[in-house]
N, C-alpha and C. Protein backbone atom coordinates (compact mmCIF):
# COMPACT_ATOMS: atom_id res chain seq x y z
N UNK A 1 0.85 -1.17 0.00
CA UNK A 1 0.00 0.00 0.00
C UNK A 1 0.90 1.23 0.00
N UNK A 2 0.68 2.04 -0.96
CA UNK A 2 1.16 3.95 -0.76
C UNK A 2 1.17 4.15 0.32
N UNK A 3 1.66 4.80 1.10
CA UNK A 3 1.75 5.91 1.82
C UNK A 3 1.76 7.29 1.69
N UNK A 4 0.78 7.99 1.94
CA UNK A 4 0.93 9.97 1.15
C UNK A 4 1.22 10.40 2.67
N UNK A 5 1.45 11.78 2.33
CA UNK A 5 1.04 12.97 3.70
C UNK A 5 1.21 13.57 2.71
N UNK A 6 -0.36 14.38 3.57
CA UNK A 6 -0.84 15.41 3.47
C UNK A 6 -0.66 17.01 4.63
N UNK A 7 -0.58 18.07 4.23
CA UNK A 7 -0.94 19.23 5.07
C UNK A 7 -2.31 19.55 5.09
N UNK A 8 -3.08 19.44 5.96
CA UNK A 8 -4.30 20.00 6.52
C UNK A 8 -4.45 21.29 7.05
N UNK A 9 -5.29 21.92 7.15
CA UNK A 9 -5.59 23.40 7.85
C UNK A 9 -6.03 22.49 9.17
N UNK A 10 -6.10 23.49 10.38
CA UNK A 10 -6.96 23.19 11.35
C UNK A 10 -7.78 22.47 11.55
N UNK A 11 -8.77 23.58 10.41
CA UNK A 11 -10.28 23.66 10.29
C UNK A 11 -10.41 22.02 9.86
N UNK A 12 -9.58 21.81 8.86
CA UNK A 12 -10.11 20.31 8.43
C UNK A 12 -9.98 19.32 9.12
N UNK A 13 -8.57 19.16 9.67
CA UNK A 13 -8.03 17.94 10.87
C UNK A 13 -9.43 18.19 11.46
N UNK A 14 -9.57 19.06 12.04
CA UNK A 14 -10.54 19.55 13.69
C UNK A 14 -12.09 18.34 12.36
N UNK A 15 -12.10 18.66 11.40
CA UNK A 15 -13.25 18.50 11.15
C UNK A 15 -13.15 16.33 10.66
N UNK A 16 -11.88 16.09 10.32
CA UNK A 16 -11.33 14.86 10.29
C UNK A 16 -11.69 13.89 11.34
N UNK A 17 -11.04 14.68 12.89
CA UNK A 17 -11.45 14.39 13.49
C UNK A 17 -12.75 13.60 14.12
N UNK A 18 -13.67 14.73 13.82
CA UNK A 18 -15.05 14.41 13.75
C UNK A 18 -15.51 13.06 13.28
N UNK A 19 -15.28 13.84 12.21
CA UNK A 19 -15.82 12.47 11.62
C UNK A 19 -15.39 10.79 11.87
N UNK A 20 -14.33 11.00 11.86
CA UNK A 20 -13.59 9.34 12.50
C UNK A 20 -14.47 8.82 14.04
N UNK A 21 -14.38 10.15 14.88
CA UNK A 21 -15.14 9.66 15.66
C UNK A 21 -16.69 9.24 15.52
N UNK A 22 -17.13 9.93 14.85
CA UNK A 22 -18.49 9.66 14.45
C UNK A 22 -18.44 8.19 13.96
N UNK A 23 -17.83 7.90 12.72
CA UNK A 23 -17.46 6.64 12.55
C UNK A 23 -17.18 4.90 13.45
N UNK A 24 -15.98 5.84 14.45
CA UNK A 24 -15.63 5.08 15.32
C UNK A 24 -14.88 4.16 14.57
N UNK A 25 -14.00 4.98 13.81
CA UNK A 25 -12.69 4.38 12.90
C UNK A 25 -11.78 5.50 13.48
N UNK A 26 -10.26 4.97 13.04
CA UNK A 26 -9.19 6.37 13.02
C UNK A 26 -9.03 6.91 11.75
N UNK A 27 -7.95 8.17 12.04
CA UNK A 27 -7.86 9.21 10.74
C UNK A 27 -7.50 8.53 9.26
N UNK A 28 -6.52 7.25 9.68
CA UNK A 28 -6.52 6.58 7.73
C UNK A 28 -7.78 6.29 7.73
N UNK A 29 -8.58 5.35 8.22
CA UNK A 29 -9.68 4.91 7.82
C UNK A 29 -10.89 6.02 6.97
N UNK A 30 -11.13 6.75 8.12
CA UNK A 30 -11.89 7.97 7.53
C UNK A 30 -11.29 8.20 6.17
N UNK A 31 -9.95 8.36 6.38
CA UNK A 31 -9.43 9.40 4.88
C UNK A 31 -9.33 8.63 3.50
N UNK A 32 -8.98 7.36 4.23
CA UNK A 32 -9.30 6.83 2.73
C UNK A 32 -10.75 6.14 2.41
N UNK A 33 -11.78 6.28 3.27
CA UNK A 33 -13.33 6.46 2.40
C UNK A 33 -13.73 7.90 1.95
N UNK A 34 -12.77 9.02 2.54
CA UNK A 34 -12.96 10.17 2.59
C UNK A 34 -12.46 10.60 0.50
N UNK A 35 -11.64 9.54 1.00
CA UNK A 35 -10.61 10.06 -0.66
C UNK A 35 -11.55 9.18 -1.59
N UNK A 36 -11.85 8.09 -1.43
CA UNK A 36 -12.26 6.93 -2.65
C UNK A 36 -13.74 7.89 -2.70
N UNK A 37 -14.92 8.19 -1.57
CA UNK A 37 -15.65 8.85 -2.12
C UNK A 37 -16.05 10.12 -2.69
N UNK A 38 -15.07 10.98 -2.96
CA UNK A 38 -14.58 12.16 -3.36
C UNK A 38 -14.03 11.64 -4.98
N UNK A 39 -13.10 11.07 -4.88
CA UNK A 39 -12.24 10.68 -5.86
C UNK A 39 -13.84 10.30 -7.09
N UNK A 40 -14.28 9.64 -6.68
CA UNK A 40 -15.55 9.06 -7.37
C UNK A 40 -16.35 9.61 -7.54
N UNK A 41 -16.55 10.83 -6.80
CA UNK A 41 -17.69 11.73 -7.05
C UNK A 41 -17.02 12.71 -7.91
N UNK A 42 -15.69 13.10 -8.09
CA UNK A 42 -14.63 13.66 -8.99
C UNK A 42 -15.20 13.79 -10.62
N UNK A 43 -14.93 12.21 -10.70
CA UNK A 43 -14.93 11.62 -11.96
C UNK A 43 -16.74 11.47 -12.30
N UNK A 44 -17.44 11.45 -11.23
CA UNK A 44 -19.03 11.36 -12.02
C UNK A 44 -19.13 13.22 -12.54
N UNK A 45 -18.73 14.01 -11.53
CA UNK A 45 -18.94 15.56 -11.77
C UNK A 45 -17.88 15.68 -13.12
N UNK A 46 -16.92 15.33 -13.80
CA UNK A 46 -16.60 15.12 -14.76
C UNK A 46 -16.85 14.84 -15.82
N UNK A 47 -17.34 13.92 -16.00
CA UNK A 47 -18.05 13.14 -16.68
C UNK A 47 -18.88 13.97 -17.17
N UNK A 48 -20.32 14.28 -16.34
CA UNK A 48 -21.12 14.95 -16.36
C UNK A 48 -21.17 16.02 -17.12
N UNK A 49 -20.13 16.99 -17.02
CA UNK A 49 -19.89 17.99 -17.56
C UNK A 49 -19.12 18.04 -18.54
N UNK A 50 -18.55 16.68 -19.21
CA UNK A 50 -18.00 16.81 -20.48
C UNK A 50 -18.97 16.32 -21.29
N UNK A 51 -20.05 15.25 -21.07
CA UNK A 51 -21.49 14.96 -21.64
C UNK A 51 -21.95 16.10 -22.31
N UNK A 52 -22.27 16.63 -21.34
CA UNK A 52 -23.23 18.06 -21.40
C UNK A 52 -22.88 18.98 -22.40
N UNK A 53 -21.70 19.13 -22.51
CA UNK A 53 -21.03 20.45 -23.26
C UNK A 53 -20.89 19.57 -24.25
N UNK A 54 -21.33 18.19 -24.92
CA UNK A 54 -21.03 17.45 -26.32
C UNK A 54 -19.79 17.22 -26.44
N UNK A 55 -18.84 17.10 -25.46
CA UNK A 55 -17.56 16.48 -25.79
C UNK A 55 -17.09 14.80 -25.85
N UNK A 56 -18.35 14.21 -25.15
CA UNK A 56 -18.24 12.80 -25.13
C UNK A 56 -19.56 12.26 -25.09
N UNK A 57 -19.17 10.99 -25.78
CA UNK A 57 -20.44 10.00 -26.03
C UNK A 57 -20.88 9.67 -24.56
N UNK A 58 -21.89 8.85 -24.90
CA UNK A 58 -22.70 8.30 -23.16
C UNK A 58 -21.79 6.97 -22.84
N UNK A 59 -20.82 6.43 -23.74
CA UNK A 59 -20.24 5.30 -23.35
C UNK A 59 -18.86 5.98 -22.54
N UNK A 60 -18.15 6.76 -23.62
CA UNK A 60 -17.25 7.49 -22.86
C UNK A 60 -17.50 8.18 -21.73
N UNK A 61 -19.00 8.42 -21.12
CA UNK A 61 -19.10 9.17 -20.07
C UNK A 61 -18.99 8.70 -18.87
N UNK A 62 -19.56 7.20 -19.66
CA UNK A 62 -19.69 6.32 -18.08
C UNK A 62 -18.17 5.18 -18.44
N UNK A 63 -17.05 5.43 -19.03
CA UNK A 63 -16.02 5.07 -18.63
C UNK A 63 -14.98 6.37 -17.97
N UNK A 64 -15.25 7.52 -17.90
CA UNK A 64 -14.64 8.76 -17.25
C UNK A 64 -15.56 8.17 -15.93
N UNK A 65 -16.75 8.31 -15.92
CA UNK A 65 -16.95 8.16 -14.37
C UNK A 65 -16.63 6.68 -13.85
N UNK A 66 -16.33 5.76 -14.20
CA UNK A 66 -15.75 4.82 -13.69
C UNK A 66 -16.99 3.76 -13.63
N UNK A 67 -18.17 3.82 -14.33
CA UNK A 67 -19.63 3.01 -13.78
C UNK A 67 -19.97 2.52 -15.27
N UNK A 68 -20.82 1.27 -15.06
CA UNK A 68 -21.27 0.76 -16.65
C UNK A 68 -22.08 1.79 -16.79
N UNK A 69 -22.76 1.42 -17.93
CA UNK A 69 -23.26 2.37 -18.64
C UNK A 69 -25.10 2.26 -18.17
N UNK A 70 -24.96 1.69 -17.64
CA UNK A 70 -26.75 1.38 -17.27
C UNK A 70 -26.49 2.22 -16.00
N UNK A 71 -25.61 1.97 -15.39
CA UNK A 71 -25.38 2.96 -14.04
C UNK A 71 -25.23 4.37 -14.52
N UNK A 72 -24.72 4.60 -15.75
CA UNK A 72 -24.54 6.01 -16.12
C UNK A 72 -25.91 6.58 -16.44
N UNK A 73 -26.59 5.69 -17.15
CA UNK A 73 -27.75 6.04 -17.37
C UNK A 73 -29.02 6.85 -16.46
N UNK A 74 -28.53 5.92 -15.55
CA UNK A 74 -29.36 5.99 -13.93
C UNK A 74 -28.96 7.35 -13.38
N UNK A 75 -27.44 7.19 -13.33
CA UNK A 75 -26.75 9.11 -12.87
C UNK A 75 -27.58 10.18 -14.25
N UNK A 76 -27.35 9.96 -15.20
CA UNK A 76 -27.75 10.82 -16.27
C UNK A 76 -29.18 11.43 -15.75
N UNK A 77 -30.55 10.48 -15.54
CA UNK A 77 -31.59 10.09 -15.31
C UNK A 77 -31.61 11.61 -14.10
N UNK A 78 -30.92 10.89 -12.81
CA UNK A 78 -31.04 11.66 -11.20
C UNK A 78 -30.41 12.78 -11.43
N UNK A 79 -30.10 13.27 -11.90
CA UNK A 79 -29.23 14.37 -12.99
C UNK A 79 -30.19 15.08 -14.07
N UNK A 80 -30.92 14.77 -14.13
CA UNK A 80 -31.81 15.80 -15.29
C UNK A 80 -31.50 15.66 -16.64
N UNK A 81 -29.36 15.46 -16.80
CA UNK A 81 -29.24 15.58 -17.93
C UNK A 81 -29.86 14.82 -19.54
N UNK A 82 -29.96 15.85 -20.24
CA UNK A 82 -30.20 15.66 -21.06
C UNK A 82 -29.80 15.02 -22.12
N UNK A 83 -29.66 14.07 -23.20
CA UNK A 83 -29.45 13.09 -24.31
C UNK A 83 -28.91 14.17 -25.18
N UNK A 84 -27.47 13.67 -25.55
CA UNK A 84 -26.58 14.51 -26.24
C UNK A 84 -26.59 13.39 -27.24
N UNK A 85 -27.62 11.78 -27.72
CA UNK A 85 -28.01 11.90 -29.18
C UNK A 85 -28.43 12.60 -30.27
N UNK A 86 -28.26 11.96 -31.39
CA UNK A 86 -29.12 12.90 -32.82
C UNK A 86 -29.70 12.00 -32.96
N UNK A 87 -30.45 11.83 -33.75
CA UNK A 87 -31.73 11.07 -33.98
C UNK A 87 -31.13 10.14 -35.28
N UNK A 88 -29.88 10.77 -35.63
CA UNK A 88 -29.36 9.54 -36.14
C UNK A 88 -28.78 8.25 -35.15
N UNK A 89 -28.22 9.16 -34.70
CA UNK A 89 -27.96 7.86 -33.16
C UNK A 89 -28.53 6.86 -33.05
N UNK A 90 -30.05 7.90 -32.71
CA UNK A 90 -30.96 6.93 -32.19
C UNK A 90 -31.25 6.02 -33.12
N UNK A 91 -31.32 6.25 -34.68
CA UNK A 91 -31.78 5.16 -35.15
C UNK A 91 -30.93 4.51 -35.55
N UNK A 92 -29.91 4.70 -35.50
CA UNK A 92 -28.74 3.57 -35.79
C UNK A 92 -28.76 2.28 -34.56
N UNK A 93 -29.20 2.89 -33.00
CA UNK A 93 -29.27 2.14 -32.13
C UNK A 93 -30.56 1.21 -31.86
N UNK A 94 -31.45 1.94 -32.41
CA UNK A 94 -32.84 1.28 -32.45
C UNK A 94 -32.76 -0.02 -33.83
N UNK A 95 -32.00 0.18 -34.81
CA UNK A 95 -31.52 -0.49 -35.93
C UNK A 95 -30.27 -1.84 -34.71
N UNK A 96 -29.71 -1.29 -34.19
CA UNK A 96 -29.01 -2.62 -33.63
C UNK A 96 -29.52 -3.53 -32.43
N UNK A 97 -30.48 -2.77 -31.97
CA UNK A 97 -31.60 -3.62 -30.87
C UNK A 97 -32.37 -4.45 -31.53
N UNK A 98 -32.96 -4.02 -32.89
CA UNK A 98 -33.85 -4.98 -33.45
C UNK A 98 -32.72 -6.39 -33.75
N UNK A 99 -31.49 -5.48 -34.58
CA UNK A 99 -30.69 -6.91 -34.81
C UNK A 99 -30.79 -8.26 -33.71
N UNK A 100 -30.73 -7.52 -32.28
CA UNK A 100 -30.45 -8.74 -31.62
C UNK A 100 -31.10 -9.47 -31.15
């Protein structure tokens, strides 16, 4: 396993703190669910916003956020966002559903 250090402000340790206790884990523990769910919420807010602005397909979106694509779907969905298909898309995809 890595080992990092980090510099913290106060405010955050003081708030690190907290939370571990709340937990009733210590400060690695906290920090690394602290990092993996950050890190992950990183890459969905990423994602998201390269979708949106038409820079990536819905497959590429949900390999930036790290989730299949039925899960992306689902984020897309709880998200509002909107279908950055053309209606050629669509029927190219509606053309390969029938195939199967």
């Amino acid at each position: 396993m890595t080992s990092v250090s980090v510099r913290l402000p106060d405010d955050e340790a003081d708030q690190l703190d907290e939370v571990a206790e709340l937990l009733g884990e210590d400060r690695s523990t906290t920090i690394r669910k602290a990092l993996g769910e950050g890190l992950s919420e990183l890459r969905i807010r990423t994602a998201v916003e390269r979708y949106q602005s038409g820079d990536i397909s819905v497959n590429e979106a949900a390999r930036i956020a790290g989730v299949s694509l039925g899960e992306w779907f689902e984020i897309a969905r709880e998200r509002n966002l909107t279908s950055q298909l053309s209606p050629d898309d669509l029927e190219r995809d509606a053309d390969s559903a029938r195939k199967l």
